[in-house]
C-alpha atoms as a PDB file:
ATOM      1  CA  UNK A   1       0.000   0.000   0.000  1.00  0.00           C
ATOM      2  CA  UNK A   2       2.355   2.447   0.720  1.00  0.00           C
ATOM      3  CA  UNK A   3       4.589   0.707  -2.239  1.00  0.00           C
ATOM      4  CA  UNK A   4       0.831   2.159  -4.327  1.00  0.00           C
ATOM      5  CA  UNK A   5       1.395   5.462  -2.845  1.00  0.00           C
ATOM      6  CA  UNK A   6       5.101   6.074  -3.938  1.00  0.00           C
ATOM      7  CA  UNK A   7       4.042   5.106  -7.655  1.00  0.00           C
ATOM      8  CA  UNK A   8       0.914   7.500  -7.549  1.00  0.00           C
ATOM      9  CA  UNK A   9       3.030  10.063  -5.772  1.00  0.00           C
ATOM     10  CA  UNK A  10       5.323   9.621  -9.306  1.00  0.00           C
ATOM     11  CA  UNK A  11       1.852   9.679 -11.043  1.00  0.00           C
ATOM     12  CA  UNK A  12       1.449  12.782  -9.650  1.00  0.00           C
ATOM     13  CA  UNK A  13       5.021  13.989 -11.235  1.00  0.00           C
ATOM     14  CA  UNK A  14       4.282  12.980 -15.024  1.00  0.00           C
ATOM     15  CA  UNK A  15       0.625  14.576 -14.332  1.00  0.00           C
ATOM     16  CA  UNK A  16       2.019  18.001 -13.131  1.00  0.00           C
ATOM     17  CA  UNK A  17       4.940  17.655 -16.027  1.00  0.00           C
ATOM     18  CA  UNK A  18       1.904  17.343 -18.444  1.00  0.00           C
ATOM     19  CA  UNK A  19       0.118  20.504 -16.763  1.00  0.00           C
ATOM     20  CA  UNK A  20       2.895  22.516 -17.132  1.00  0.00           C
ATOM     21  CA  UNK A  21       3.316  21.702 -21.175  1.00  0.00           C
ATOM     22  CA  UNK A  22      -0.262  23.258 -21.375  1.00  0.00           C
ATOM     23  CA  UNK A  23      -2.319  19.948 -20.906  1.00  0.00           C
ATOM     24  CA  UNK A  24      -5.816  21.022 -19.525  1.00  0.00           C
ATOM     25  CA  UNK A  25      -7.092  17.861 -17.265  1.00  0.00           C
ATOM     26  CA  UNK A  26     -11.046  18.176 -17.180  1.00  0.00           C
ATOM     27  CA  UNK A  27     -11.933  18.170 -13.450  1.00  0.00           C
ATOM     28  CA  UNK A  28     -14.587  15.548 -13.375  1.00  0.00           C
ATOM     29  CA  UNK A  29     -13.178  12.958 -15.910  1.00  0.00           C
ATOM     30  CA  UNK A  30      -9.478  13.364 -14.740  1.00  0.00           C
ATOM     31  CA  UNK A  31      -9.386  15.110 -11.125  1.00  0.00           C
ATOM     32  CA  UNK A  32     -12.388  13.637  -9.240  1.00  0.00           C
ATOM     33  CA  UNK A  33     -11.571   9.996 -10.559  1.00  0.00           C
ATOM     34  CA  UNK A  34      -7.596  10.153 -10.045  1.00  0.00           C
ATOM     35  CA  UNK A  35      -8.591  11.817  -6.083  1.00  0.00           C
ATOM     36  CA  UNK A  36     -10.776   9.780  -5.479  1.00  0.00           C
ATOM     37  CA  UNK A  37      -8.210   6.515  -6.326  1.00  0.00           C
ATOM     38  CA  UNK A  38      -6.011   8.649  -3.381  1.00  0.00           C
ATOM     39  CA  UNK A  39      -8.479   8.669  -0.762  1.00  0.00           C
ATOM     40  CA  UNK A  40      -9.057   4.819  -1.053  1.00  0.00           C
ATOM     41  CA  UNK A  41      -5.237   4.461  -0.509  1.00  0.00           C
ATOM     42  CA  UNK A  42      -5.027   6.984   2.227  1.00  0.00           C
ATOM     43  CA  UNK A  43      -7.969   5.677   3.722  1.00  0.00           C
ATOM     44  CA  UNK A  44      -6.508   2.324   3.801  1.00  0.00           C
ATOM     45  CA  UNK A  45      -2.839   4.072   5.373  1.00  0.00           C
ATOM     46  CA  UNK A  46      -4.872   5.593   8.442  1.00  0.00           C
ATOM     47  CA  UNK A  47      -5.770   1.961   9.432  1.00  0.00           C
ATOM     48  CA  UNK A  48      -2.315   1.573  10.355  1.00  0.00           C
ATOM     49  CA  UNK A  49      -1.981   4.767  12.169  1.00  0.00           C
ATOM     50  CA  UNK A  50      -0.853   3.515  15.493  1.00  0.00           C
ATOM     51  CA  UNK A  51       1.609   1.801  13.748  1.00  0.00           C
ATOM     52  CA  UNK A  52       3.337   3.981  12.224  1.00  0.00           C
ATOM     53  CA  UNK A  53       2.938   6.348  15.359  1.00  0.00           C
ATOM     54  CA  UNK A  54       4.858   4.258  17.115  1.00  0.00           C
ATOM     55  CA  UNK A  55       8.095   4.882  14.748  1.00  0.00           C
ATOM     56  CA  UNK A  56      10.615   7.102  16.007  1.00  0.00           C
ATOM     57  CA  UNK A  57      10.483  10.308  13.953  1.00  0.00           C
ATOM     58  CA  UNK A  58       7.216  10.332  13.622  1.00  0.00           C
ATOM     59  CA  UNK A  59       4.216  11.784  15.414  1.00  0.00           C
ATOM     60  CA  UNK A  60       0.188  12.340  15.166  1.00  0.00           C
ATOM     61  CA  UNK A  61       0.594  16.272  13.860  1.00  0.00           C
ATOM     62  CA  UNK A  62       3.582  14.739  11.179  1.00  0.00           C
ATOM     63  CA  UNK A  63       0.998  12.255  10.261  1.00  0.00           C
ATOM     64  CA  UNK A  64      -1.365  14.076   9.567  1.00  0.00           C
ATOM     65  CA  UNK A  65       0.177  16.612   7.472  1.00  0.00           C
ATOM     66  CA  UNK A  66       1.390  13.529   5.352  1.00  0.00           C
ATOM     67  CA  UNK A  67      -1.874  12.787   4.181  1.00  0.00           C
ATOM     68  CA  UNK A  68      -2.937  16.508   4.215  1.00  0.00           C
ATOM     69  CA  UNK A  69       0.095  16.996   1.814  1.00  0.00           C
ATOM     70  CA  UNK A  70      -0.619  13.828  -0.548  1.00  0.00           C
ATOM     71  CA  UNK A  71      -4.029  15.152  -1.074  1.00  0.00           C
ATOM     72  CA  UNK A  72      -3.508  18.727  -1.867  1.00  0.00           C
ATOM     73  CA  UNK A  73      -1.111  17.080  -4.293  1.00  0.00           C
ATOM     74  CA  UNK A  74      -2.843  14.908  -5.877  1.00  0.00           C
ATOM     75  CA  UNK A  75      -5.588  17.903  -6.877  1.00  0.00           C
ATOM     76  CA  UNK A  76      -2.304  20.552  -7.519  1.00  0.00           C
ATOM     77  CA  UNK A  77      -0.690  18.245  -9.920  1.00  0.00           C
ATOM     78  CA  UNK A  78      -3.278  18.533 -12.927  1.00  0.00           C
ATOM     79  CA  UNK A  79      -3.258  22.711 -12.693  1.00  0.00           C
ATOM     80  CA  UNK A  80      -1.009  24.542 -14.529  1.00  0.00           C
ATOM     81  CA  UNK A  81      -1.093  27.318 -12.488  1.00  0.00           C
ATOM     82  CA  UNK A  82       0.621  25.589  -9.464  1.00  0.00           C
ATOM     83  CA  UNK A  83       4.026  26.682  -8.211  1.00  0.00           C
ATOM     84  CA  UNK A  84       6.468  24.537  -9.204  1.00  0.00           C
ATOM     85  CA  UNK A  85       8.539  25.510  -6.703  1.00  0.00           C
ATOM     86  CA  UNK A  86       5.824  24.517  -3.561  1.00  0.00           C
ATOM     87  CA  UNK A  87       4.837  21.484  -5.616  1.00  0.00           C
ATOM     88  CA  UNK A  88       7.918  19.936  -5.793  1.00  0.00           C
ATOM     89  CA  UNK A  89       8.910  20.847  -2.167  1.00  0.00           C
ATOM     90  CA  UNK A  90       5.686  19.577  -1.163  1.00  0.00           C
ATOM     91  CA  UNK A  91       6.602  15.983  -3.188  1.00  0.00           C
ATOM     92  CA  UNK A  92       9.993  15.616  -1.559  1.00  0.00           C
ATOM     93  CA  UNK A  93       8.415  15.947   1.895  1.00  0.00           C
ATOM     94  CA  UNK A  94       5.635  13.484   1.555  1.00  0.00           C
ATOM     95  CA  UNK A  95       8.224  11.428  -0.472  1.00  0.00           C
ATOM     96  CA  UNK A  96      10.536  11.358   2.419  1.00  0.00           C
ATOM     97  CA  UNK A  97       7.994  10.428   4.875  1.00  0.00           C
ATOM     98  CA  UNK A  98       6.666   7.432   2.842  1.00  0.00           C
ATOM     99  CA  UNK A  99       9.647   5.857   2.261  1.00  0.00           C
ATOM    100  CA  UNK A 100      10.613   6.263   5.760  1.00  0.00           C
ATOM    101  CA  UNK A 101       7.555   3.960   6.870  1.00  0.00           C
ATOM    102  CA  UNK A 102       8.359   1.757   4.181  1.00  0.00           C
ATOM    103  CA  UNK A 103      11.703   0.961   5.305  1.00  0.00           C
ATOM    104  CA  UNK A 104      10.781   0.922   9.016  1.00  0.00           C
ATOM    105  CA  UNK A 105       7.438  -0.720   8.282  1.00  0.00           C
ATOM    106  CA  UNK A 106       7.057  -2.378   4.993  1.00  0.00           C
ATOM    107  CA  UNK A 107       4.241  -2.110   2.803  1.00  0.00           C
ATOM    108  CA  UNK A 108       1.042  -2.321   5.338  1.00  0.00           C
ATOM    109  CA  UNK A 109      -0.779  -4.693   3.231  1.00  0.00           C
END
């Protein structure tokens, strides 16, 4: 599962690559369907919350700003008009969190 994140999260890369070369995503065939795909993951993440509490460098408020993060992302990455610059800071933080469960944790399948 969090293995399914990563690869969205590089979904979310080509998407915002695409954005920026003047693709226009239509909100309800591209954006609703593609969030929606994120929730179910993140929904399935928060049902290992306590477990990946209990890792060392990371806490409830971190937590929750990881999935805050991923979602704002995964609705930023189809506009053109988002800052590259946030965007990809944004990316590298929720990228470094997720692979830091995944090598503490594994996948939480």
């Amino acid at each position: 599962m969090i293995q399914e994140l990563l690869n969205k999260l590089n979904d979310m890369l080509d998407i915002f690559q695409h954005a920026k070369d003047d693709h226009e995503y239509d909100f309800y065939k591209d954006v609703v369907p593609f969030v929606e795909q994120v929730d179910v993951l993140l929904d399935k993440v928060a049902v290992h919350q306590d477990a990946v509490l209990k890792l060392q460098y990371m806490n409830e408020q971190k937590f929750q700003l990881l999935i805050s993060n991923y979602k704002e992302l995964s609705v930023e990455c189809h506009y053109k008009r988002t800052s590259k610059k946030l965007f990809f800071e944004k990316h590298k933080a929720v990228q470094h969190d997720l692979n830091y469960i995944y090598n503490h944790i594994g996948d939480l399948s």
